[in-house]
C-alpha atoms as a PDB file:
ATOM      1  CA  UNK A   1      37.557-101.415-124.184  1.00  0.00           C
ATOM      2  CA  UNK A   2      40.208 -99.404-125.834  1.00  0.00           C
ATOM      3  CA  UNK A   3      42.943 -98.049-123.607  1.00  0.00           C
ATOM      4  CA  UNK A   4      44.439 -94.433-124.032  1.00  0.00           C
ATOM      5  CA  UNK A   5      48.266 -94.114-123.681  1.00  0.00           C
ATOM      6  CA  UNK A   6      50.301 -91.401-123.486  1.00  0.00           C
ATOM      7  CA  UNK A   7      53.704 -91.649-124.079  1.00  0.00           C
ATOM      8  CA  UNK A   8      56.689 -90.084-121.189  1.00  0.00           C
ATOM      9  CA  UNK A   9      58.854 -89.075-123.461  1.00  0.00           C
ATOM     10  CA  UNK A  10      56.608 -86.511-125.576  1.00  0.00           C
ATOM     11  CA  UNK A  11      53.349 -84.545-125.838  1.00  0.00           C
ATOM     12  CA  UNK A  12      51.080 -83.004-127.858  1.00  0.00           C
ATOM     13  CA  UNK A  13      49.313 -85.387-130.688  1.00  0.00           C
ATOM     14  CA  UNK A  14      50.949 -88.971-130.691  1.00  0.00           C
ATOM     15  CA  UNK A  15      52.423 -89.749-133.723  1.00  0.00           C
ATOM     16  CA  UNK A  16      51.847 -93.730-134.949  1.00  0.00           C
ATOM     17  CA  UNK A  17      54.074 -95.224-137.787  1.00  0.00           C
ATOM     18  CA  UNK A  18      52.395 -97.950-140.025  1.00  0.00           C
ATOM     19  CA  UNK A  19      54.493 -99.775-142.647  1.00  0.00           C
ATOM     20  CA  UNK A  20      52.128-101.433-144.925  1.00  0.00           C
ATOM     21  CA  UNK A  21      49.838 -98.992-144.655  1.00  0.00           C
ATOM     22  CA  UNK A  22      48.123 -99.049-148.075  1.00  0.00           C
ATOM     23  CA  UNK A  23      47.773-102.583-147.707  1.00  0.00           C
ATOM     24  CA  UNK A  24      44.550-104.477-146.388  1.00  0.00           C
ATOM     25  CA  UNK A  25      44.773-104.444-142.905  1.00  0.00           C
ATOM     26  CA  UNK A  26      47.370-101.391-142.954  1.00  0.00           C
ATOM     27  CA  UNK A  27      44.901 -98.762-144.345  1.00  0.00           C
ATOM     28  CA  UNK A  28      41.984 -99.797-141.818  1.00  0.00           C
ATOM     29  CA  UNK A  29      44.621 -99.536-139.060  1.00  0.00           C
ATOM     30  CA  UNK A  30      45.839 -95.324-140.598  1.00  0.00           C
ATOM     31  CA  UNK A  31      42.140 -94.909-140.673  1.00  0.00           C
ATOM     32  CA  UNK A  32      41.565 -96.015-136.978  1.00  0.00           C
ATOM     33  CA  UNK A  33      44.440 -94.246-135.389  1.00  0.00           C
ATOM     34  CA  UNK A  34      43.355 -90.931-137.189  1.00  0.00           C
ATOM     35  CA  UNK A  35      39.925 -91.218-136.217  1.00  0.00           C
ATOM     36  CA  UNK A  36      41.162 -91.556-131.942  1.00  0.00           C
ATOM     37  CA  UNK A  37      43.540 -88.697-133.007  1.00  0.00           C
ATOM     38  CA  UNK A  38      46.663 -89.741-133.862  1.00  0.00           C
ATOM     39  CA  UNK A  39      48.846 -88.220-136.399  1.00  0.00           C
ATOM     40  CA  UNK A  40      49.196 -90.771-138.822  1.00  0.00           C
ATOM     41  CA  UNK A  41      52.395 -91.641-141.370  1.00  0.00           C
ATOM     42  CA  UNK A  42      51.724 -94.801-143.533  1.00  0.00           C
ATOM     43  CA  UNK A  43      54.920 -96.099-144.928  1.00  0.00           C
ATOM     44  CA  UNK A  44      54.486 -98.466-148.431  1.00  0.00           C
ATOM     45  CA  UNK A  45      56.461 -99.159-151.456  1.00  0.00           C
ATOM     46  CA  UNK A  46      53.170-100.077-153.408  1.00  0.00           C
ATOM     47  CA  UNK A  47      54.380-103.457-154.246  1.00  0.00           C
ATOM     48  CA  UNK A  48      51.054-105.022-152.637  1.00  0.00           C
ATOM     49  CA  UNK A  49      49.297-102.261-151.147  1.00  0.00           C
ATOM     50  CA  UNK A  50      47.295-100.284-153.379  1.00  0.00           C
ATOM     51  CA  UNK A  51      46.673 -96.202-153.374  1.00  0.00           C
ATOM     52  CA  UNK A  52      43.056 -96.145-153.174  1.00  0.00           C
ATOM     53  CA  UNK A  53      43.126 -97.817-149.883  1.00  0.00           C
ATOM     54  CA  UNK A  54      43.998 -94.559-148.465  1.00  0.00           C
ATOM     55  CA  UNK A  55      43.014 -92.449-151.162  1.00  0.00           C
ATOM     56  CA  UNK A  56      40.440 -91.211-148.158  1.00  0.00           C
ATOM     57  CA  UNK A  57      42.561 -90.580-146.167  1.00  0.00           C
ATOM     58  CA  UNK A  58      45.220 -88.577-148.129  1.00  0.00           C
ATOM     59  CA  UNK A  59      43.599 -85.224-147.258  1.00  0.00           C
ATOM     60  CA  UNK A  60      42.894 -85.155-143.691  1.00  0.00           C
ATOM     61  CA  UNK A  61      44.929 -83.360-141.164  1.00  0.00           C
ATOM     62  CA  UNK A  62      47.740 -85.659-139.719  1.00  0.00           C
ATOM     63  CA  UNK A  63      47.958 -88.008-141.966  1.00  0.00           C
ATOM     64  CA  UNK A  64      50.853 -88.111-144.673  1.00  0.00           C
ATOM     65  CA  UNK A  65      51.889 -91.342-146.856  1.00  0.00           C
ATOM     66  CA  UNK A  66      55.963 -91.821-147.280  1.00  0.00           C
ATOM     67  CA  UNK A  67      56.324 -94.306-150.508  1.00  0.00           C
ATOM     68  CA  UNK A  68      59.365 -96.055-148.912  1.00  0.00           C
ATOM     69  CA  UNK A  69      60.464 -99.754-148.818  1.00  0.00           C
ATOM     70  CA  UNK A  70      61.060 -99.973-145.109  1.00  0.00           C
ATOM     71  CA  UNK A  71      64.314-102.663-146.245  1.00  0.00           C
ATOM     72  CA  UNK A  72      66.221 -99.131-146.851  1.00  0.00           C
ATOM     73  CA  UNK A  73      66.533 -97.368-143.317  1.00  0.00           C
ATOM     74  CA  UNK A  74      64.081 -94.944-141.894  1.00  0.00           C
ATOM     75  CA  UNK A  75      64.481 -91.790-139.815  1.00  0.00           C
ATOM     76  CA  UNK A  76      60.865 -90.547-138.775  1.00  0.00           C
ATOM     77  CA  UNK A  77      59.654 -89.473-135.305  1.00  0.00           C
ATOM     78  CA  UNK A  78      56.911 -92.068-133.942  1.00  0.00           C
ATOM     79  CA  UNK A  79      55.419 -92.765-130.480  1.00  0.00           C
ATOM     80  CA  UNK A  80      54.030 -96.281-131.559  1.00  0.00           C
ATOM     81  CA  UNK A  81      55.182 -98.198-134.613  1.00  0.00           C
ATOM     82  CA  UNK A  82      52.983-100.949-136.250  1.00  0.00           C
ATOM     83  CA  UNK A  83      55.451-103.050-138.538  1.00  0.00           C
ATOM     84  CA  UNK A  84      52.622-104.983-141.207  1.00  0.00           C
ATOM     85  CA  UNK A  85      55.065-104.178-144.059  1.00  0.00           C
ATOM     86  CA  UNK A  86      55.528-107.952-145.778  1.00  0.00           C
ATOM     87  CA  UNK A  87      54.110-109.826-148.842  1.00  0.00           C
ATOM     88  CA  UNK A  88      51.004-111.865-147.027  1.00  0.00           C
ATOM     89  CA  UNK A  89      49.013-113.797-149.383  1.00  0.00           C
ATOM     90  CA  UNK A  90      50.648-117.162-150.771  1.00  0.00           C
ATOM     91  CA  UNK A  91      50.855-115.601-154.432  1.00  0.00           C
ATOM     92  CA  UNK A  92      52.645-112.669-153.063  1.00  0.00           C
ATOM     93  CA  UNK A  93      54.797-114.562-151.081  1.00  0.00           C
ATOM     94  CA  UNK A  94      55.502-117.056-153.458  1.00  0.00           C
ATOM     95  CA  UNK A  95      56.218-114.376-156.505  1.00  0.00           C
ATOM     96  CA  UNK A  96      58.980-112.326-154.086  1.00  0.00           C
ATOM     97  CA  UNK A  97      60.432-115.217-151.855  1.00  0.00           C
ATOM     98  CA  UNK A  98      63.592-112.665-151.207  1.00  0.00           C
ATOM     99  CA  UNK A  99      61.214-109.621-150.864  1.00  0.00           C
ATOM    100  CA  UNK A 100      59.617-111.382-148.214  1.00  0.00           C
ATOM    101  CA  UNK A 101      62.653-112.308-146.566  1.00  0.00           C
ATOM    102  CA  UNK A 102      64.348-109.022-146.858  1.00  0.00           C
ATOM    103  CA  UNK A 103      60.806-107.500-145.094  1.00  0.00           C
ATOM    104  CA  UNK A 104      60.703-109.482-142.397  1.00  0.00           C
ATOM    105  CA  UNK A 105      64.398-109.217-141.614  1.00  0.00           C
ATOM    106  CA  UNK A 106      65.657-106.276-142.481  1.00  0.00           C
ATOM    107  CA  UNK A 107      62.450-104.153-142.830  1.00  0.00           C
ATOM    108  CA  UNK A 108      62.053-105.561-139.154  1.00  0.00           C
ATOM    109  CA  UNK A 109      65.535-104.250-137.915  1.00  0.00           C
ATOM    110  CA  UNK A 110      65.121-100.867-139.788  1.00  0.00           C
ATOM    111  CA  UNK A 111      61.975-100.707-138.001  1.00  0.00           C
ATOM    112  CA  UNK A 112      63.205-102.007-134.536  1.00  0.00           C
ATOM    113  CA  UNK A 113      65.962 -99.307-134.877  1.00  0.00           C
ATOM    114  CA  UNK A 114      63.554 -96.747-135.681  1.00  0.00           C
ATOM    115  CA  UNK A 115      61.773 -97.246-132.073  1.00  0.00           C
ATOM    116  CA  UNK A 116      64.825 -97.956-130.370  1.00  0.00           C
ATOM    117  CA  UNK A 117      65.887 -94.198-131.565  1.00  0.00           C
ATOM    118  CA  UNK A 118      63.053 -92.747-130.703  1.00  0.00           C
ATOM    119  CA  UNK A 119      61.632 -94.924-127.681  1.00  0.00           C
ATOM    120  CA  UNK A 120      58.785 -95.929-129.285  1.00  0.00           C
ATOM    121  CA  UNK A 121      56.407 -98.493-128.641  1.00  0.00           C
ATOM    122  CA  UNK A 122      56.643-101.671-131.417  1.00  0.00           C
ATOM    123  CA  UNK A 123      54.198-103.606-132.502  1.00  0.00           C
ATOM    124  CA  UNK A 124      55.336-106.626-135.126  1.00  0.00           C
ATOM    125  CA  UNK A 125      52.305-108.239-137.281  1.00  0.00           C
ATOM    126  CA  UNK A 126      53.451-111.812-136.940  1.00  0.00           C
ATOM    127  CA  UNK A 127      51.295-114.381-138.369  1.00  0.00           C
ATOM    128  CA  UNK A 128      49.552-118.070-137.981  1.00  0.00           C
ATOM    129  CA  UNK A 129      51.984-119.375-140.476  1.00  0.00           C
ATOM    130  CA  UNK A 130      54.952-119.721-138.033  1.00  0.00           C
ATOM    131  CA  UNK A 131      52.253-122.559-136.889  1.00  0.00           C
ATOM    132  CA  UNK A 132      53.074-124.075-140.307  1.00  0.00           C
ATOM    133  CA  UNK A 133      50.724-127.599-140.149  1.00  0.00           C
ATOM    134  CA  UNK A 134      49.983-127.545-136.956  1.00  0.00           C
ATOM    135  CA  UNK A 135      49.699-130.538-134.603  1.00  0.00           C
ATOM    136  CA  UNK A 136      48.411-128.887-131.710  1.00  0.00           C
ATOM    137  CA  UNK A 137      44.761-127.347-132.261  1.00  0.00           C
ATOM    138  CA  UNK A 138      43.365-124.681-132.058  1.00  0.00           C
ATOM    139  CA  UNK A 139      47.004-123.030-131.720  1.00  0.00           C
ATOM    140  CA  UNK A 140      47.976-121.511-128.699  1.00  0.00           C
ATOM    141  CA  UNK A 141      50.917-119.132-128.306  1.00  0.00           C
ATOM    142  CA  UNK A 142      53.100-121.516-126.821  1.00  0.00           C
ATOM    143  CA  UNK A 143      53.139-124.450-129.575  1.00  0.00           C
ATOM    144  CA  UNK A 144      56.393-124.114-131.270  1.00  0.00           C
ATOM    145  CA  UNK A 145      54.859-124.857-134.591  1.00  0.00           C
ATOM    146  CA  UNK A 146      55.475-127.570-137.449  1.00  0.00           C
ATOM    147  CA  UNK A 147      57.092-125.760-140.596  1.00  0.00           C
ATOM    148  CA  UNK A 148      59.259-126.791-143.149  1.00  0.00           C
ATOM    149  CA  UNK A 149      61.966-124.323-142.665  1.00  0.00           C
ATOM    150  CA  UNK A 150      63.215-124.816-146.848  1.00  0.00           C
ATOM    151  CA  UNK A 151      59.778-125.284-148.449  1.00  0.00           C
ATOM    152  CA  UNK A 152      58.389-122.946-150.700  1.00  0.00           C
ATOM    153  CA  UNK A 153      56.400-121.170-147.750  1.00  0.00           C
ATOM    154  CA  UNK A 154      59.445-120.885-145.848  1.00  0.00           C
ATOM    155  CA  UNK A 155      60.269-117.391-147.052  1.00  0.00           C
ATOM    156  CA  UNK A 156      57.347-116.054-145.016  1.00  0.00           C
ATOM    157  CA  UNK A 157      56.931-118.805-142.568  1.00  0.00           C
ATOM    158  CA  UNK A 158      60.412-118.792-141.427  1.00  0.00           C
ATOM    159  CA  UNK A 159      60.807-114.679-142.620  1.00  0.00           C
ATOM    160  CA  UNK A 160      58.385-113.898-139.772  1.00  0.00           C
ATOM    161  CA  UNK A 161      59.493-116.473-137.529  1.00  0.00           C
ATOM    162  CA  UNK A 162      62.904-114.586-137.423  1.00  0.00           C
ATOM    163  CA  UNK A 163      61.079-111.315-137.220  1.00  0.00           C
ATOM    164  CA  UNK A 164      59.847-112.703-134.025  1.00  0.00           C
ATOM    165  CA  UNK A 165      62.923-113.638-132.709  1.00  0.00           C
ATOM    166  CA  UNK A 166      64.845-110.301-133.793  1.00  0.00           C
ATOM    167  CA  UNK A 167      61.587-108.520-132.231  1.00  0.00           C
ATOM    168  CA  UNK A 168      62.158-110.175-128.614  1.00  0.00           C
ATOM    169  CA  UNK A 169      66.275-110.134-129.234  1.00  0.00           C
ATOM    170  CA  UNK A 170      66.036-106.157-129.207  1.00  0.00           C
ATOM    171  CA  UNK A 171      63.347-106.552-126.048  1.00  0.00           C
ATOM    172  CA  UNK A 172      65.944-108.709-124.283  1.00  0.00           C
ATOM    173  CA  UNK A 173      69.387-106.270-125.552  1.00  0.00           C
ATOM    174  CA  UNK A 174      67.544-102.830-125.006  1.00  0.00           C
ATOM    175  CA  UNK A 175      64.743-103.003-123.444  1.00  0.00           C
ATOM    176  CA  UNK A 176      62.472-101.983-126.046  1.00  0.00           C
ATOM    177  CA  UNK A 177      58.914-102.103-125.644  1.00  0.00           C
ATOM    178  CA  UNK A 178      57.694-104.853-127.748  1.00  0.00           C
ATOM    179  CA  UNK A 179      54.994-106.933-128.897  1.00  0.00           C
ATOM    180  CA  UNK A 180      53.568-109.976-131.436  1.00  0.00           C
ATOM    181  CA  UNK A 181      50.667-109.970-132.616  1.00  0.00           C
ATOM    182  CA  UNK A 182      49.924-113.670-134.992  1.00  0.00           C
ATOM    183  CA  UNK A 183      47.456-112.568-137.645  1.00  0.00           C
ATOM    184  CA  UNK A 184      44.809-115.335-138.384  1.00  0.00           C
ATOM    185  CA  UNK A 185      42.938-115.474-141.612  1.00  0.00           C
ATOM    186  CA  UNK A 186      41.305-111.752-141.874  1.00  0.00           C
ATOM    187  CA  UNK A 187      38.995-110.954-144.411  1.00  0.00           C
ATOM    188  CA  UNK A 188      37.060-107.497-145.675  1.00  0.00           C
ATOM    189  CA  UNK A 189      37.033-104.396-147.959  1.00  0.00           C
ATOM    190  CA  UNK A 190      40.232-103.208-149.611  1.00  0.00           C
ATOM    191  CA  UNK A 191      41.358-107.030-150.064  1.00  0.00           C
ATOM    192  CA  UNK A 192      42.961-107.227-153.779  1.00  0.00           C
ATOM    193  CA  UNK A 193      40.347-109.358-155.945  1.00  0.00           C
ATOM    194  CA  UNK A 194      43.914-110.938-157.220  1.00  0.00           C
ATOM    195  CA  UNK A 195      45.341-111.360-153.531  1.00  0.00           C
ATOM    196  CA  UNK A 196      44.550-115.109-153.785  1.00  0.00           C
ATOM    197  CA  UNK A 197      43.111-115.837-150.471  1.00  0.00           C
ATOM    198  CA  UNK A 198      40.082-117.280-149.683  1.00  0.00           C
ATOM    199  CA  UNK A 199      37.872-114.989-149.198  1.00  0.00           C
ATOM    200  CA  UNK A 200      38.799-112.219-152.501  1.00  0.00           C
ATOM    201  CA  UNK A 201      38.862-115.633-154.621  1.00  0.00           C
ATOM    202  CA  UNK A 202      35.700-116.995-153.581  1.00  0.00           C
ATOM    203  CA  UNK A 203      33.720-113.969-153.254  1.00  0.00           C
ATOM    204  CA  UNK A 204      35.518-112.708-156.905  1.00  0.00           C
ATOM    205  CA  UNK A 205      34.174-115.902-158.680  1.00  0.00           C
ATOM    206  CA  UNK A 206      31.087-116.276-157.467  1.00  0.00           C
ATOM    207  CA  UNK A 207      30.423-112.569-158.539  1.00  0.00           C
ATOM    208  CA  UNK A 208      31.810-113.451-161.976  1.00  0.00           C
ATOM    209  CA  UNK A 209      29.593-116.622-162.235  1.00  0.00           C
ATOM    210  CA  UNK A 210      32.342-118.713-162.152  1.00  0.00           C
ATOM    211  CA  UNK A 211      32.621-122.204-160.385  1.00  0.00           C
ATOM    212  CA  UNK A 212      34.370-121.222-156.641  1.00  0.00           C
ATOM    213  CA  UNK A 213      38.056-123.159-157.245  1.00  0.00           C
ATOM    214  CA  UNK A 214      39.023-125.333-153.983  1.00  0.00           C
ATOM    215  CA  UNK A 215      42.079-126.586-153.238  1.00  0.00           C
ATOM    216  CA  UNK A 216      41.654-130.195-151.873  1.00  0.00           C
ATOM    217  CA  UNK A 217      38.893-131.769-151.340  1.00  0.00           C
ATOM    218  CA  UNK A 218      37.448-128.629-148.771  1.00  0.00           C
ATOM    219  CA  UNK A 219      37.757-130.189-145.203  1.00  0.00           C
ATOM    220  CA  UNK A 220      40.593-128.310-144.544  1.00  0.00           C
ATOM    221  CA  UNK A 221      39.413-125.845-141.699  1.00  0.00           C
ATOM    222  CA  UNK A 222      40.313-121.670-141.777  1.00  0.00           C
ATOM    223  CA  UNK A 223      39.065-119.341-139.195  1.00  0.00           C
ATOM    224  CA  UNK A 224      37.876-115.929-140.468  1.00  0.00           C
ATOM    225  CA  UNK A 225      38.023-112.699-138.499  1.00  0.00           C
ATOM    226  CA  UNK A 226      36.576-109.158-140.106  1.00  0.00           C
ATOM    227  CA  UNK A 227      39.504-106.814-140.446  1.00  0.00           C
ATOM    228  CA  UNK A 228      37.387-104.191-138.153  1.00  0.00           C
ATOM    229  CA  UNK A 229      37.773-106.502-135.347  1.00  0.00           C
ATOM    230  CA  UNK A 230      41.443-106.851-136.041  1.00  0.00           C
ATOM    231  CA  UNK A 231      42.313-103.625-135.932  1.00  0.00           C
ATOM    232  CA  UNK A 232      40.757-103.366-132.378  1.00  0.00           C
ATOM    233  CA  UNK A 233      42.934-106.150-131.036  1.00  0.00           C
ATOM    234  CA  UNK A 234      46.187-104.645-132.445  1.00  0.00           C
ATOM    235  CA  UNK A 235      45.405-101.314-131.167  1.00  0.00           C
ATOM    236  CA  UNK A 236      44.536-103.199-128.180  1.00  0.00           C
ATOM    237  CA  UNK A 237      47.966-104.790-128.168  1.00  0.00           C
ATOM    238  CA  UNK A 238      50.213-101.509-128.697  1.00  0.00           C
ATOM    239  CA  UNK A 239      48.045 -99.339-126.045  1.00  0.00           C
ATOM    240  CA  UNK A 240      46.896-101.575-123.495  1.00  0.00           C
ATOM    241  CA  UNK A 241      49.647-101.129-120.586  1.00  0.00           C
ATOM    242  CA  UNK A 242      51.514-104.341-119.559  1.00  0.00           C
ATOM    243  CA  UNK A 243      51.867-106.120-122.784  1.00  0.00           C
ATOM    244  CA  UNK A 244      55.517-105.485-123.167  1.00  0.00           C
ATOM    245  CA  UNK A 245      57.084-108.752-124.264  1.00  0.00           C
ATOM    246  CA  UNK A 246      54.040-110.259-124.645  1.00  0.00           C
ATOM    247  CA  UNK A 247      52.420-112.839-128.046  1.00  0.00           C
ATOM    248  CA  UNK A 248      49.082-112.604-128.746  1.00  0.00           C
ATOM    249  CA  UNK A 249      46.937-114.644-131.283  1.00  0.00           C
ATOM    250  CA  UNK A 250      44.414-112.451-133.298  1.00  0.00           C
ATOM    251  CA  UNK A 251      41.497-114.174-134.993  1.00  0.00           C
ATOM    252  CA  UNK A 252      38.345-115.764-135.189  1.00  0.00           C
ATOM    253  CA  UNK A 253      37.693-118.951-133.576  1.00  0.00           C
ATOM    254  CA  UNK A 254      35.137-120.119-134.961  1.00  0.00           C
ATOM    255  CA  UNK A 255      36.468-122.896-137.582  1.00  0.00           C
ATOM    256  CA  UNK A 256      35.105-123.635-140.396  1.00  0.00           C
ATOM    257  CA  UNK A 257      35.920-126.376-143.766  1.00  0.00           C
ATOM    258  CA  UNK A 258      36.955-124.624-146.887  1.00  0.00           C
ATOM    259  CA  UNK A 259      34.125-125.909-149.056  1.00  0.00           C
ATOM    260  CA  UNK A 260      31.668-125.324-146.125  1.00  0.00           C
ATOM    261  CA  UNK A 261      32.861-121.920-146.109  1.00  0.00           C
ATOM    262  CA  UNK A 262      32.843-121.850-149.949  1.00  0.00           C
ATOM    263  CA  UNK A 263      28.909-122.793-149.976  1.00  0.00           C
ATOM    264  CA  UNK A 264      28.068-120.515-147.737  1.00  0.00           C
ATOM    265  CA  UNK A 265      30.150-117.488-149.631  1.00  0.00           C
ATOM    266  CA  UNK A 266      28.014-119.057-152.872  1.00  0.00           C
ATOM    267  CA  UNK A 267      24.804-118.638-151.191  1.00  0.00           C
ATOM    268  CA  UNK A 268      25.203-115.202-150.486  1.00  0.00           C
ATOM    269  CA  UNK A 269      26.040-114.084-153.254  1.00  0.00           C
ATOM    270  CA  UNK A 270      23.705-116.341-155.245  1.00  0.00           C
ATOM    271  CA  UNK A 271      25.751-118.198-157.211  1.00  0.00           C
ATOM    272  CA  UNK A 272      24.780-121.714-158.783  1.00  0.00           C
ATOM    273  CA  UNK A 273      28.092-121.972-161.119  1.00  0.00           C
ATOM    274  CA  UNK A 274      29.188-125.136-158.402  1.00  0.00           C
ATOM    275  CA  UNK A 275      32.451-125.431-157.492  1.00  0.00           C
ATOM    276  CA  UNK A 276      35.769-126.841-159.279  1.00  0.00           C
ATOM    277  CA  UNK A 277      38.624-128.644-157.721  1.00  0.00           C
ATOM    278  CA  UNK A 278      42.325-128.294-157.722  1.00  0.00           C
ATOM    279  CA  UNK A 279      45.219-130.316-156.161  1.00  0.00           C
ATOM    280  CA  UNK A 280      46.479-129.119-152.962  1.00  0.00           C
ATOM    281  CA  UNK A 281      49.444-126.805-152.353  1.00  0.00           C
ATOM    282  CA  UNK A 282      52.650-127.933-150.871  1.00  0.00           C
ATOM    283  CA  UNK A 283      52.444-127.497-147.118  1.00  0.00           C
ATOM    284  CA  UNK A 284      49.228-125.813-146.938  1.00  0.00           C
ATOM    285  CA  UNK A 285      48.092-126.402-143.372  1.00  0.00           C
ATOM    286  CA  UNK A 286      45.182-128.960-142.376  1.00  0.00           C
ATOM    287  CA  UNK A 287      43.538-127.439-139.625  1.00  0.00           C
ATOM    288  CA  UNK A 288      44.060-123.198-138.601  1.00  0.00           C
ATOM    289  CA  UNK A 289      42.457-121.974-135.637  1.00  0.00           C
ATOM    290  CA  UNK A 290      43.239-120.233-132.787  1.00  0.00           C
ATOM    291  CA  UNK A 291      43.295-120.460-129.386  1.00  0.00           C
ATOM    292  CA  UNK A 292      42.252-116.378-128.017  1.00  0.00           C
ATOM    293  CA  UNK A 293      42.405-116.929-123.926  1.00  0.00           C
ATOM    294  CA  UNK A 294      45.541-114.679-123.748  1.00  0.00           C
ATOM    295  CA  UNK A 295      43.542-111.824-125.984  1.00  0.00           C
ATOM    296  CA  UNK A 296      40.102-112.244-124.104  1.00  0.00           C
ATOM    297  CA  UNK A 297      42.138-112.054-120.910  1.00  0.00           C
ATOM    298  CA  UNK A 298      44.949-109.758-121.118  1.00  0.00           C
ATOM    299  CA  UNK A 299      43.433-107.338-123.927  1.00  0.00           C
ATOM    300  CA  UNK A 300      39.967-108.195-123.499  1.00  0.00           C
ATOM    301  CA  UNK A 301      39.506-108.270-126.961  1.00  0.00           C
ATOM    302  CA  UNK A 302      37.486-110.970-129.194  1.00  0.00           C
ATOM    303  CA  UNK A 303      35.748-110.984-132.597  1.00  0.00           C
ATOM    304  CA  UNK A 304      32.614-109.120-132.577  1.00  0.00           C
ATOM    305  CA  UNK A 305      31.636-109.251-136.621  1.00  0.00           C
ATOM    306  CA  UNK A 306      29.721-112.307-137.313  1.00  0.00           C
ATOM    307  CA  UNK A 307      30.432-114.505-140.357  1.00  0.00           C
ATOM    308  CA  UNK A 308      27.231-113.856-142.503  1.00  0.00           C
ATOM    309  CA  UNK A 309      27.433-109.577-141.360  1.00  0.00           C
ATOM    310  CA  UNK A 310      31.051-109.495-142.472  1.00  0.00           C
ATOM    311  CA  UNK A 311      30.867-111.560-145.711  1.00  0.00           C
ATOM    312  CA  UNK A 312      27.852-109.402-146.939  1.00  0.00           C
ATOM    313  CA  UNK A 313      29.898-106.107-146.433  1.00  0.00           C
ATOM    314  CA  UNK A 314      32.883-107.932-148.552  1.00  0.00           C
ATOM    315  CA  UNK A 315      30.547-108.858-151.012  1.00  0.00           C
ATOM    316  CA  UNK A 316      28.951-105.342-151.617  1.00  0.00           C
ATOM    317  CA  UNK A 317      32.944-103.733-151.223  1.00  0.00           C
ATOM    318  CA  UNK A 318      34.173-105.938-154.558  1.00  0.00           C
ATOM    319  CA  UNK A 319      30.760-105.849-156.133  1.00  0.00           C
ATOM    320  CA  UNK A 320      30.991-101.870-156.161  1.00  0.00           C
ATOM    321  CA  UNK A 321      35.025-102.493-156.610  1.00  0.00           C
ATOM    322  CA  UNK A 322      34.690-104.674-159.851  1.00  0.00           C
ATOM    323  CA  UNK A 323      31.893-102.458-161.164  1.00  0.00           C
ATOM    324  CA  UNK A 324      34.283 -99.730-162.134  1.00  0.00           C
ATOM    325  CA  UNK A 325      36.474-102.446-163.460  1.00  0.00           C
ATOM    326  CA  UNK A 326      39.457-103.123-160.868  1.00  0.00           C
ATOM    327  CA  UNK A 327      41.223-106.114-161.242  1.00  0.00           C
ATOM    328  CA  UNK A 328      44.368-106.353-158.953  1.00  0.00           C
END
């Protein structure tokens, strides 16, 4: 159940600050908040976030969008502050290695300042990644992790991992209200078809009649949580009282192997163009799932989106998506 908080320090509407949000999970998150009330400012630069992701949203009362790299300092009133603002998916990441590292670091102080000015509540969107390959499963939030801290996923795995650390620093300095939330593989409408993930690559060719490309040989496992769902358990995280200081995992845990998950995508959509194989990325993790006991019990919060209901409303979002010819 969703908690309502209202902040000491001001009152009227509460006023929520999103960075990265005309991304994915960013514009389902301004869309959420404004329909409980909030006013809503999504911050974005563009670079992966797209404008009809909150084309919707551009003309209802509260709601403005600031086109702003959140690396260059920030003066804007907010109650709450949702930091999301970083390249996510492995081609992003991989194409703007100092981007990355300048949004999790910087962005992240700009953004810590910006609540420490103005008392606000912080939320940083950490992510599974700091697990690296993980050797403890499913991943709770106390395993350290297993990353290569100079490989070529270091600029996000080790870019949020210092987020993290900055985010608790200004806990432990100022007493700032702060929280992590660790994003697990999320999945649903306004997804790029070029993101590269899973899901927008396998759903993308299989609508194009094109053999589904897997990395390996498949029995790598993901988990896969519907981004409605998400956005529950980081409102959940930001308004539920008490979770000052606190890490919580976000995702499904039900686990599934890549080419399990690839058939099943296939079948849906009704696909017969097979499946094609590609060598394996450096340090792309074995095993990802994770352990929700601190969400169920603090937040009470868990998925509630099966598989098969959320894949068919991805499917129909970048069937209707491609149809008007929309690429990245």
């Amino acid at each position: 159940m969703m908690c309502t908080w209202h902040p000491a320090t001001r009152g009227g509407i509460l006023e929520a600050l999103v960075t990265g949000g005309a991304g994915f999970i960013g514009s389902h998150l301004c869309a959420a908040l404004l329909e409980r009330g909030y006013s809503v400012t999504c911050v974005d630069n563009l670079s992966t976030g797209a404008r009809r992701n909150i084309a919707s949203l551009l003309d209802q009362p509260g709601f403005s969008f600031l086109d702003h790299d959140v690396v260059q300092p920030l003066d804007r009133p907010a109650d709450v502050i949702f930091h999301l603002a970083s390249p996510a998916s492995v081609p992003d990441y991989l194409a703007r290695p100092l981007a990355t590292l300048h949004a999790n670091s910087s962005g992240t102080l700009n953004m810590l300042e910006l609540a420490r000015r103005y008392r606000a509540r912080f939320l940083f969107t950490s992510t599974s990644e700091i697990y690296g390959d993980p050797m403890v499963h499913p991943q709770p939030e106390i395993y350290w992790g297993n990353v290569n801290p100079n490989g070529p996923r270091s600029c996000y795995d080790e870019g949020k991992r210092f987020g993290e650390a900055l985010t608790f620093a200004y806990h432990r300095e100022y007493d700032l209200d702060v929280r992590l939330v660790r994003i697990f593989n999320t999945y649903g409408p306004h997804s790029r078809p070029d993101d590269g993930r899973i899901v927008p690559n396998f759903v993308t060719q299989a609508l194009a009649g094109r053999p589904i490309t897997i990395y390996g040989d498949g029995s790598q496992t993901r988990s896969y949580c519907y981004v409605s769902d998400m956005v529950d358990g980081l409102m959940g995280a930001i308004f539920q009282p008490g979770t000052a200081g606190e890490v919580f995992n976000l995702g499904n845990p039900d686990e599934y192997t890549v080419e399990e998950f690839a058939r099943r995508i296939a079948a849906l959509v009704g696909s017969d163009a097979g499946f094609t194989h590609m060598p394996l990325p450096v340090d792309d993790p074995t095993r990802r799932c994770p352990d929700i006991t601190r969400a169920r019990d603090v937040l009470g919060w868990q998925p509630k989106v099966d598989l098969v209901t959320g894949i068919q409303r991805t499917i129909e979002w970048f069937r209707d998506l491609l149809a008007v010819g929309v690429e990245g």
